[in-house]
N, C-alpha and C. Protein backbone atom coordinates (compact mmCIF):
# COMPACT_ATOMS: atom_id res chain seq x y z
N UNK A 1 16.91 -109.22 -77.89
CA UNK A 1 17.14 -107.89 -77.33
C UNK A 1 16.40 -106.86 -78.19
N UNK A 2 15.74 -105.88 -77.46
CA UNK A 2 15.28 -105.02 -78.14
C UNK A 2 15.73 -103.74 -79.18
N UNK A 3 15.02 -103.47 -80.28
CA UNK A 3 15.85 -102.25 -80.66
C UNK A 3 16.04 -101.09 -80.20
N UNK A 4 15.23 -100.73 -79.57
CA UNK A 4 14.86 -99.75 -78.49
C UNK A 4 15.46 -99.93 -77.38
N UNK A 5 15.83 -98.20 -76.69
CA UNK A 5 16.08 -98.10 -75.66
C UNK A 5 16.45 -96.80 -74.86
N UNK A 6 16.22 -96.41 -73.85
CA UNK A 6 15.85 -95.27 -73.31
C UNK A 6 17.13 -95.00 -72.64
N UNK A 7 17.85 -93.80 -73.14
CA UNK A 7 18.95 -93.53 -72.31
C UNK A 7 18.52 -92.19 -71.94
N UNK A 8 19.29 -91.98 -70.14
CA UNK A 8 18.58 -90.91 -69.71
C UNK A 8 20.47 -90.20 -68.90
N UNK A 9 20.21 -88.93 -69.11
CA UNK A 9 21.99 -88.29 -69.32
C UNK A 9 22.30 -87.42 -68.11
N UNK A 10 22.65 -87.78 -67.15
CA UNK A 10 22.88 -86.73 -65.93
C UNK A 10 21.89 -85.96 -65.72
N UNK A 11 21.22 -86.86 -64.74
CA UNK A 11 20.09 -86.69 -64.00
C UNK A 11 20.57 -86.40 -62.64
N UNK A 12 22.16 -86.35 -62.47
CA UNK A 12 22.57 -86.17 -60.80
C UNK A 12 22.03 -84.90 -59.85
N UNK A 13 21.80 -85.13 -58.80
CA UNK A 13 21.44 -83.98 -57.77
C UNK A 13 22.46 -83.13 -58.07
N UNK A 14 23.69 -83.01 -58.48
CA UNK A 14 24.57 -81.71 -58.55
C UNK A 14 24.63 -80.77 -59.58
N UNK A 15 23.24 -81.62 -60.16
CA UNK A 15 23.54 -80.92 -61.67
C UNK A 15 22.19 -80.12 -61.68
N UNK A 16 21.43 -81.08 -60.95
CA UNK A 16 19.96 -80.56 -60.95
C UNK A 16 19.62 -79.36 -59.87
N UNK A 17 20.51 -79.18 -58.67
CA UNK A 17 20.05 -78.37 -57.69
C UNK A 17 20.29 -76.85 -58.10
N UNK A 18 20.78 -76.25 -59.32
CA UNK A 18 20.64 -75.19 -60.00
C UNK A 18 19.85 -75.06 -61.34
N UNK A 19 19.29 -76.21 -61.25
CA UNK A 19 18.20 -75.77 -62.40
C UNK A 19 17.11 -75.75 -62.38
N UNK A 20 16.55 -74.43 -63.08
CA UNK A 20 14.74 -74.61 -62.38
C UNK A 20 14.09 -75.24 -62.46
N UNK A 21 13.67 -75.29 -61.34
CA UNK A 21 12.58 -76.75 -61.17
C UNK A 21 13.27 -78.22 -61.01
N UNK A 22 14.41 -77.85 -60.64
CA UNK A 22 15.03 -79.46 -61.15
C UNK A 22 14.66 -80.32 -60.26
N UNK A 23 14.23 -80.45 -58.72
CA UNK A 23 13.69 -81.25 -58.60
C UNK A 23 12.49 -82.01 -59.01
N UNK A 24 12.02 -80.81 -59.80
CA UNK A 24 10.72 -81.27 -60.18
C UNK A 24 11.08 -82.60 -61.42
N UNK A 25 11.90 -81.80 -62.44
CA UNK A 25 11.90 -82.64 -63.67
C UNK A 25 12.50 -84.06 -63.21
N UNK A 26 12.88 -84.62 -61.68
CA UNK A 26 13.37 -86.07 -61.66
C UNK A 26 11.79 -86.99 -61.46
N UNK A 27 10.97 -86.59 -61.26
CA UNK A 27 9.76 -87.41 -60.79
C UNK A 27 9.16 -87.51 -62.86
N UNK A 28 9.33 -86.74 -63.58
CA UNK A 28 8.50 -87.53 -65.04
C UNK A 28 9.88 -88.17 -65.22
N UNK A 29 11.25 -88.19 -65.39
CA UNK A 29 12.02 -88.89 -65.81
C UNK A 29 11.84 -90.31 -65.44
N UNK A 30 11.73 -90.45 -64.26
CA UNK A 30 11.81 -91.74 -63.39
C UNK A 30 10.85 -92.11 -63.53
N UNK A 31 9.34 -91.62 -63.90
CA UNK A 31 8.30 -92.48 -64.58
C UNK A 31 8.21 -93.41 -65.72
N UNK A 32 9.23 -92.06 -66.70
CA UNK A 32 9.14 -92.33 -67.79
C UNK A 32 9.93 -93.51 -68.18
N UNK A 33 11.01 -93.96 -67.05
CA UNK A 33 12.06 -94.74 -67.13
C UNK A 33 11.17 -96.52 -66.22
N UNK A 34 10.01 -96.25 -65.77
CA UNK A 34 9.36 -97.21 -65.20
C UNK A 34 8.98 -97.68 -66.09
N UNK A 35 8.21 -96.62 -66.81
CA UNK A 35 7.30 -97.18 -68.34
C UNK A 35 8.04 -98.06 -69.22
N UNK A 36 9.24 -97.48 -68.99
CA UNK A 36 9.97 -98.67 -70.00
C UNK A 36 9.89 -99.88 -69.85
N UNK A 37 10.64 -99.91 -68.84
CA UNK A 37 10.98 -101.37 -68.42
C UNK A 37 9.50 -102.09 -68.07
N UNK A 38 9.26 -101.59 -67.93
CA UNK A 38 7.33 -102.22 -68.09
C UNK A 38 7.50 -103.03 -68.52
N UNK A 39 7.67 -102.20 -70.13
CA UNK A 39 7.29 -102.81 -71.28
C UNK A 39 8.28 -103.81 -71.53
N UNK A 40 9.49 -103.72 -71.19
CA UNK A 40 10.95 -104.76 -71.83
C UNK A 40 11.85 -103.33 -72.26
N UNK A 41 11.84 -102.28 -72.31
CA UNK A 41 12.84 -101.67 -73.00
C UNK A 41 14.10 -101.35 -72.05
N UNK A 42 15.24 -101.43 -72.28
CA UNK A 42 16.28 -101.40 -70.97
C UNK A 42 16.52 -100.12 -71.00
N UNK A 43 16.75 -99.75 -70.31
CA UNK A 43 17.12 -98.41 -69.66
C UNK A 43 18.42 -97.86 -69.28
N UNK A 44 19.24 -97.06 -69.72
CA UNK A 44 20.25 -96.76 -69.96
C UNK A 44 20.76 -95.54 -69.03
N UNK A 45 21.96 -95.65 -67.99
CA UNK A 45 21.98 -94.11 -67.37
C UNK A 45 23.47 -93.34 -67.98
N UNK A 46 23.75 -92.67 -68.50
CA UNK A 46 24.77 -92.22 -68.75
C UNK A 46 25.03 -90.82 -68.06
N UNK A 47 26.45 -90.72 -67.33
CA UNK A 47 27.29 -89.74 -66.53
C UNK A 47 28.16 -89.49 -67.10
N UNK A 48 28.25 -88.02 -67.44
CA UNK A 48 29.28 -87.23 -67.94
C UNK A 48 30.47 -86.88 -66.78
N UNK A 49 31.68 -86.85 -67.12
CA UNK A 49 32.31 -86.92 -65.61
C UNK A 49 33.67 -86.19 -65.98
N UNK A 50 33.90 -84.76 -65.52
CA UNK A 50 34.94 -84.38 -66.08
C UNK A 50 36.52 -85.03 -65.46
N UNK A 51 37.20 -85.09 -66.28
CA UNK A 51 38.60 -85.81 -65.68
C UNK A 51 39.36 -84.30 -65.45
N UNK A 52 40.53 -84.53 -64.67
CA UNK A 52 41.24 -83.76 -63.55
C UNK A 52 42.53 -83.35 -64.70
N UNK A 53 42.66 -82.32 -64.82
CA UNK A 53 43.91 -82.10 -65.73
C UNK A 53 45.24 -82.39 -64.47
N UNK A 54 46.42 -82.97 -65.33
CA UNK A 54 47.33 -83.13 -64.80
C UNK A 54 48.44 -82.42 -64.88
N UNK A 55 48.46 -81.25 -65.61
CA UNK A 55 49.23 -80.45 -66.02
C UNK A 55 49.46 -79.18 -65.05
């Protein structure tokens, strides 16, 4: 397994459709995330996800 590895952090459409350009910035991410795995490096997606207060 490699030491390397590319984690990429809420890239979701709900997050992106108020930020400028955000559609733009998903087309180098998703390149950049091809390039990896090209090579062997695994690719990592991590979602931040707020939980529901119960109080």
């Amino acid at each position: 397994m490699p030491d390397t590895g590319l984690l990429v952090i809420d890239m979701r459409p709900a997050l992106l459709k108020d930020a400028h350009d955000g559609e733009a910035r998903v087309a180098p991410v998703a390149k950049f995330a091809d390039r990896a795995r090209a090579t062997g490096v695994p690719v990592f997606y991590q979602t931040a996800a707020k939980s529901r207060s119960h109080c």
